[in-house]
N, C-alpha and C. Protein backbone atom coordinates (compact mmCIF):
# COMPACT_ATOMS: atom_id res chain seq x y z
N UNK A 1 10.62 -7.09 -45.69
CA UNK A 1 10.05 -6.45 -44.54
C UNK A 1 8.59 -6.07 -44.79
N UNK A 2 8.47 -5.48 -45.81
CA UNK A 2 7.19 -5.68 -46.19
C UNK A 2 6.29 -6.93 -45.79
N UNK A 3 6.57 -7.72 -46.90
CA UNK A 3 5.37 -8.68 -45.63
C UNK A 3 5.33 -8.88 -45.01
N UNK A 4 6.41 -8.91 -43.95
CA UNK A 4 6.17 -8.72 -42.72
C UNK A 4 5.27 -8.04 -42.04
N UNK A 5 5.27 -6.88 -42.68
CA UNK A 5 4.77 -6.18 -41.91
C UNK A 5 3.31 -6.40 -41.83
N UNK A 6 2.98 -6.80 -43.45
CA UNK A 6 1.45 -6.82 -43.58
C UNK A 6 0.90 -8.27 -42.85
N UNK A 7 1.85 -9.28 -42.65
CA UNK A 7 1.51 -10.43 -42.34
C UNK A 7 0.94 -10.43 -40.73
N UNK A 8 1.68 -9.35 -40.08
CA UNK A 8 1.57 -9.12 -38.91
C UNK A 8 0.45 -8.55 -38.62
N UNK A 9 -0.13 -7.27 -39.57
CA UNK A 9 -1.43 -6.86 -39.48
C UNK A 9 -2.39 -7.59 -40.03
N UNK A 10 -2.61 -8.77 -40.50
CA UNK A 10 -3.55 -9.46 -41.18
C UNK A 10 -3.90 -10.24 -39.54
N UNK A 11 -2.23 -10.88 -38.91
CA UNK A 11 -2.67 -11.74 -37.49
C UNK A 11 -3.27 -10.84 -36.57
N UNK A 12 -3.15 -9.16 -36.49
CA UNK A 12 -3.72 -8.89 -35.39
C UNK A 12 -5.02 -8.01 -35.65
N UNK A 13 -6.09 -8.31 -37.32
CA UNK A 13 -6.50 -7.00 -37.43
C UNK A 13 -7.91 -7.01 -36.62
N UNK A 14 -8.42 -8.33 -36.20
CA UNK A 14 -9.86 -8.48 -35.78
C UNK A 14 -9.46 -7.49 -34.15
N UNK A 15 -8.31 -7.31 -33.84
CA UNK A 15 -8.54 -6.22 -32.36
C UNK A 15 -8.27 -4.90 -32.71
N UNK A 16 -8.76 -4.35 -33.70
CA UNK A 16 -8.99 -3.28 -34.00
C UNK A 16 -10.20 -2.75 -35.05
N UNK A 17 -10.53 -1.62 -35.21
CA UNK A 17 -11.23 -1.31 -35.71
C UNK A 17 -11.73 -1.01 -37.26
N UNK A 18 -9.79 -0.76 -37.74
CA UNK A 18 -9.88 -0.38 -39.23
C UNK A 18 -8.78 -1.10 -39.49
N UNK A 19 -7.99 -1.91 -40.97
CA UNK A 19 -6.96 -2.24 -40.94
C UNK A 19 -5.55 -0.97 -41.19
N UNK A 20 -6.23 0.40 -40.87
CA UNK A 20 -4.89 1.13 -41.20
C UNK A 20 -4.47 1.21 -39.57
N UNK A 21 -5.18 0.79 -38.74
CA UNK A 21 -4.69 0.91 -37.17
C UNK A 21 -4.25 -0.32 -37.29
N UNK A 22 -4.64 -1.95 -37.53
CA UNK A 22 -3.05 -2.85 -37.82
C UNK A 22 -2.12 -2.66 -37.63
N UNK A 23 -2.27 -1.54 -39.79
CA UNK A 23 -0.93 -1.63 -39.89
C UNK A 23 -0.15 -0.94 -38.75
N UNK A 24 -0.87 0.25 -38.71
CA UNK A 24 0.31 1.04 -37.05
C UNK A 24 0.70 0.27 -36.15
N UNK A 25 -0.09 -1.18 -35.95
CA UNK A 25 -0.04 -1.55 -34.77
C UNK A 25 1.29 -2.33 -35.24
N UNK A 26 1.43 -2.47 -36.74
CA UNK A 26 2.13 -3.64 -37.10
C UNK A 26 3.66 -3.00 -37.31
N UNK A 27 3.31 -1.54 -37.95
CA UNK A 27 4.79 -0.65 -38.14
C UNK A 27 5.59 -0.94 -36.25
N UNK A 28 4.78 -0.61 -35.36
CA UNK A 28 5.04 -0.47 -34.55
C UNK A 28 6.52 -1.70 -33.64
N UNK A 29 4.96 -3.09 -34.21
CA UNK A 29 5.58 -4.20 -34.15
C UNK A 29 7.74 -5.01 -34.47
N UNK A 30 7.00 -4.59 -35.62
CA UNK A 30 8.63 -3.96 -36.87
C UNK A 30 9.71 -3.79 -36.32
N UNK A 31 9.32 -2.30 -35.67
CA UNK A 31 10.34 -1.56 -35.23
C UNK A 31 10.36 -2.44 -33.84
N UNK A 32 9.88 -2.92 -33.08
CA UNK A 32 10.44 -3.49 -31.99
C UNK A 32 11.36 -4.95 -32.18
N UNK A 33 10.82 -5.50 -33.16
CA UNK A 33 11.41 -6.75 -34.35
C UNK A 33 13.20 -6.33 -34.44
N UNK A 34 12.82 -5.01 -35.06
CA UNK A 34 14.46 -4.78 -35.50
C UNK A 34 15.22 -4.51 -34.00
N UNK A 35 14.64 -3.78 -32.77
CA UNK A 35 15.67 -3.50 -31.99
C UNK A 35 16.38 -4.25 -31.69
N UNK A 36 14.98 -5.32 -30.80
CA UNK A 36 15.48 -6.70 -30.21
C UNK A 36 16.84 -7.29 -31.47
N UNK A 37 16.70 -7.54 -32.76
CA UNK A 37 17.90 -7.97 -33.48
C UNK A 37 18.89 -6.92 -33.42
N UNK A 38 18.88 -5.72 -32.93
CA UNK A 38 20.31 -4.95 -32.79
C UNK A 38 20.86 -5.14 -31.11
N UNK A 39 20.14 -5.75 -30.37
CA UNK A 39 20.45 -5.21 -28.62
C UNK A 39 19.12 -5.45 -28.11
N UNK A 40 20.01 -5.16 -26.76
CA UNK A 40 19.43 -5.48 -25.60
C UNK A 40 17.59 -4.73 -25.48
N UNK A 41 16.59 -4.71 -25.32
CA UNK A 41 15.69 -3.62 -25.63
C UNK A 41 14.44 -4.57 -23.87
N UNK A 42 14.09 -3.57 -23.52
CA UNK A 42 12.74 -3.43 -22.37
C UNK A 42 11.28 -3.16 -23.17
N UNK A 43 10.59 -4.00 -22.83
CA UNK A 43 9.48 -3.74 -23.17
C UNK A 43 8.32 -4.29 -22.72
N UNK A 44 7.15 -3.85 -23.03
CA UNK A 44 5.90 -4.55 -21.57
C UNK A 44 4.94 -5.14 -22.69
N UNK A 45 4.43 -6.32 -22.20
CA UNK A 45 3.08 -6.90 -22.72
C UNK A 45 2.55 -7.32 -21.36
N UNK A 46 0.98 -7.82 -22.13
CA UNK A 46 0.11 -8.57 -21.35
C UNK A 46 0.03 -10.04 -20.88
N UNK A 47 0.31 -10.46 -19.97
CA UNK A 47 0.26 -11.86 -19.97
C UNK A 47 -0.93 -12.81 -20.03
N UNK A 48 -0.73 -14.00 -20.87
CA UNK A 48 -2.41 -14.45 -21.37
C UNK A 48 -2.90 -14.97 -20.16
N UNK A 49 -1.90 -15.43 -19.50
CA UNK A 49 -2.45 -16.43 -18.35
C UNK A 49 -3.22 -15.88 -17.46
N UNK A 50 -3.02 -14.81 -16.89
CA UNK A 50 -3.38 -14.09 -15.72
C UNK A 50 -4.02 -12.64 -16.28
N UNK A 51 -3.11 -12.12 -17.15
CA UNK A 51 -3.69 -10.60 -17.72
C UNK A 51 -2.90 -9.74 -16.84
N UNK A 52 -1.89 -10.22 -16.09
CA UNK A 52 -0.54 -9.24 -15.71
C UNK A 52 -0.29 -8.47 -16.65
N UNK A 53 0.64 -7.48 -16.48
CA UNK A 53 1.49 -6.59 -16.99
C UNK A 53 3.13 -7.02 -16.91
N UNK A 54 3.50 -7.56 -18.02
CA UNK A 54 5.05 -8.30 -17.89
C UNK A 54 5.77 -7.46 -18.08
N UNK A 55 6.72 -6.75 -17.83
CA UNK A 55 8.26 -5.82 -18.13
C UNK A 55 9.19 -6.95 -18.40
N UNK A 56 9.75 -6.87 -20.04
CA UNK A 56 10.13 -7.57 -20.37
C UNK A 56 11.84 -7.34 -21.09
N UNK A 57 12.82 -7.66 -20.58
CA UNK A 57 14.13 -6.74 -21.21
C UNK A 57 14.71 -8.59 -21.83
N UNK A 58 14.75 -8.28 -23.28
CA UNK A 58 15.73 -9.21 -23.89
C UNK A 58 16.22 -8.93 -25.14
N UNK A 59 16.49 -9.95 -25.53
CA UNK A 59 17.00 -9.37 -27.72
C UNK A 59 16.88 -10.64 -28.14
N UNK A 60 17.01 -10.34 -29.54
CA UNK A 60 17.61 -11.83 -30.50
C UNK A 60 18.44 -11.65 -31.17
N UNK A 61 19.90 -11.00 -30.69
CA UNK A 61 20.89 -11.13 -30.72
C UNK A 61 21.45 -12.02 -29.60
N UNK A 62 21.36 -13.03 -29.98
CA UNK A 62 21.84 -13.56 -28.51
C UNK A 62 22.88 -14.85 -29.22
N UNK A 63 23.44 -15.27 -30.56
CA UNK A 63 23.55 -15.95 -30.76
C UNK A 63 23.50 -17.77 -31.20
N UNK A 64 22.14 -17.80 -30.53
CA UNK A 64 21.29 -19.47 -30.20
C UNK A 64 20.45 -19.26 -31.78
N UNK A 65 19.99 -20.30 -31.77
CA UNK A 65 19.17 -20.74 -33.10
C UNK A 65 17.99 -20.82 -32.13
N UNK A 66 16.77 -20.46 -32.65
CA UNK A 66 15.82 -21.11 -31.90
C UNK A 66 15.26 -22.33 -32.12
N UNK A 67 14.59 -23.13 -31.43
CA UNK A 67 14.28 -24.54 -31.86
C UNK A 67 13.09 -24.15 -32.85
N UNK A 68 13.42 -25.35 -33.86
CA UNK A 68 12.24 -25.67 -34.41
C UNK A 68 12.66 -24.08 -36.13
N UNK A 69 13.66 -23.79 -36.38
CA UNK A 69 13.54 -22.36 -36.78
C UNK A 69 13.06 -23.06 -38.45
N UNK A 70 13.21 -24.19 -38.97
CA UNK A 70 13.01 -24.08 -40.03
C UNK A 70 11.54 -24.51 -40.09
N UNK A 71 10.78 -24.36 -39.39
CA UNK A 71 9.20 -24.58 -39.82
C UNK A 71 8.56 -23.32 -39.63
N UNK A 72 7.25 -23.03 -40.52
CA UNK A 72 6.92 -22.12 -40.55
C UNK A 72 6.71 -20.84 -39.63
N UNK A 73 6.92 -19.45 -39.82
CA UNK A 73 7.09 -18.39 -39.11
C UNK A 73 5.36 -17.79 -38.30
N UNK A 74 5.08 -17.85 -37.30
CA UNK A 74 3.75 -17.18 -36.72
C UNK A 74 4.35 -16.25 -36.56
N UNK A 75 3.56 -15.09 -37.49
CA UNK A 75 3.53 -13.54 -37.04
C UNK A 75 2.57 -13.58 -36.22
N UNK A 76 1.86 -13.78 -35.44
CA UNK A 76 0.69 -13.58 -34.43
C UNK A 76 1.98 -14.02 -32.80
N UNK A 77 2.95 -14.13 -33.07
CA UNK A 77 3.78 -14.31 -31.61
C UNK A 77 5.45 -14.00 -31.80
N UNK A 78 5.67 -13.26 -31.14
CA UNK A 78 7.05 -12.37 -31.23
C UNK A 78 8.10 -13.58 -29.36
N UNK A 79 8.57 -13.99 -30.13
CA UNK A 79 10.09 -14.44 -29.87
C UNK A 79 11.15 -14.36 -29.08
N UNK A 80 11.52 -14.15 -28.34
CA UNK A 80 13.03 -13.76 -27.90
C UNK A 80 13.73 -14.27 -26.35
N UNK A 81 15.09 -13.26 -26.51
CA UNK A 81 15.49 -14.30 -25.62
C UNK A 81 15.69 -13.44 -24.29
N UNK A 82 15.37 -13.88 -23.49
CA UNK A 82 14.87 -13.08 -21.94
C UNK A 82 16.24 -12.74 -21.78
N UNK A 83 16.85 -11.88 -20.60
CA UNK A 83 18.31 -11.45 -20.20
C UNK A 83 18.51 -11.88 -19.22
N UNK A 84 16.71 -11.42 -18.28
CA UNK A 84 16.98 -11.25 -16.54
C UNK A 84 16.57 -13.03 -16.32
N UNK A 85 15.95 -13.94 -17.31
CA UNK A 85 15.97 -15.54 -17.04
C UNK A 85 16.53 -15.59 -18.00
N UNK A 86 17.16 -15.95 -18.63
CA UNK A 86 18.03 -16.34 -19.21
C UNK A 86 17.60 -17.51 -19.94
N UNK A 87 16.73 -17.13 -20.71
CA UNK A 87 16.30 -18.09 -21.44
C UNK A 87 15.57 -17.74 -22.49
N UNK A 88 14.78 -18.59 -23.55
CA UNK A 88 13.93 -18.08 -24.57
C UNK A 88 12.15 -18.23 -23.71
N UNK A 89 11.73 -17.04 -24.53
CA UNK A 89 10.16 -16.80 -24.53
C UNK A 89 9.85 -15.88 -25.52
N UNK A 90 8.17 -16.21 -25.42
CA UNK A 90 7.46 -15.95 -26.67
C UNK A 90 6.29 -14.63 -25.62
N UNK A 91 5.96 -14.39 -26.50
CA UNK A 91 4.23 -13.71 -25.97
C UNK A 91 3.66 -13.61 -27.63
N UNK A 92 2.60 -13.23 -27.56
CA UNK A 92 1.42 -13.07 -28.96
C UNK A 92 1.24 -11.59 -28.77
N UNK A 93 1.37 -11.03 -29.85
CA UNK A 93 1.90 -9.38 -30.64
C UNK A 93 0.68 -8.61 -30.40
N UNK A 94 -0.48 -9.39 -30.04
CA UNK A 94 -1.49 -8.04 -30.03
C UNK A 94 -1.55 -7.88 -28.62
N UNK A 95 -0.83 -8.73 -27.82
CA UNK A 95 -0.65 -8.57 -26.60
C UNK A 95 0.60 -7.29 -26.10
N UNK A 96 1.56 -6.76 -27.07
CA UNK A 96 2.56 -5.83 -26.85
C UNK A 96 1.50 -4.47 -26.24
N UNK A 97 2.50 -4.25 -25.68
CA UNK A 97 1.78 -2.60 -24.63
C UNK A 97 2.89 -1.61 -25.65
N UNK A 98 2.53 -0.43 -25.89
CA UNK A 98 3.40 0.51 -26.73
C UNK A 98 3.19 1.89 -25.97
């Protein structure tokens, strides 16, 4: 979990100012990492396309493999699997609203 964590603040540190706000941004990250793998969890980002505000409820508990899982991991984009479409999507982590 550790590198995780730091891997995550290395992808998002140029939108911030110092890397100990990263890491917060990245602890933060983490903990939304683990919900989604326990349950169902709501949460809002930015959308790149437009710069909407997405409300977003899914998990990765969902049972499915995702495609592609054995090639390398981007911490710069968080994963999962939608509830209300029913399907998989991604967004990019410095895009999460907290």
């Amino acid at each position: 979990m550790k590198s995780r964590l730091f891997n995550i603040a290395w992808a998002v540190r140029k939108q911030f100012s110092s890397f100990s706000e990263a890491l917060a941004f990245a602890w933060k990250t983490v903990k939304l990492q683990i919900q989604l793998c326990l349950g169902v969890v709501t949460f809002r980002y930015k959308k790149v396309s437009d710069g909407s505000i997405r409300t977003a409820t899914g998990t990765n508990d969902h049972g499915q493999q995702l495609k592609g899982s054995d090639r390398a991991k981007n911490y710069g984009i968080l994963t999962y699997f939608d509830t209300e479409a029913n399907g998989f999507r991604s967004c990019q982590i410095q895009n999460i609203l907290f």
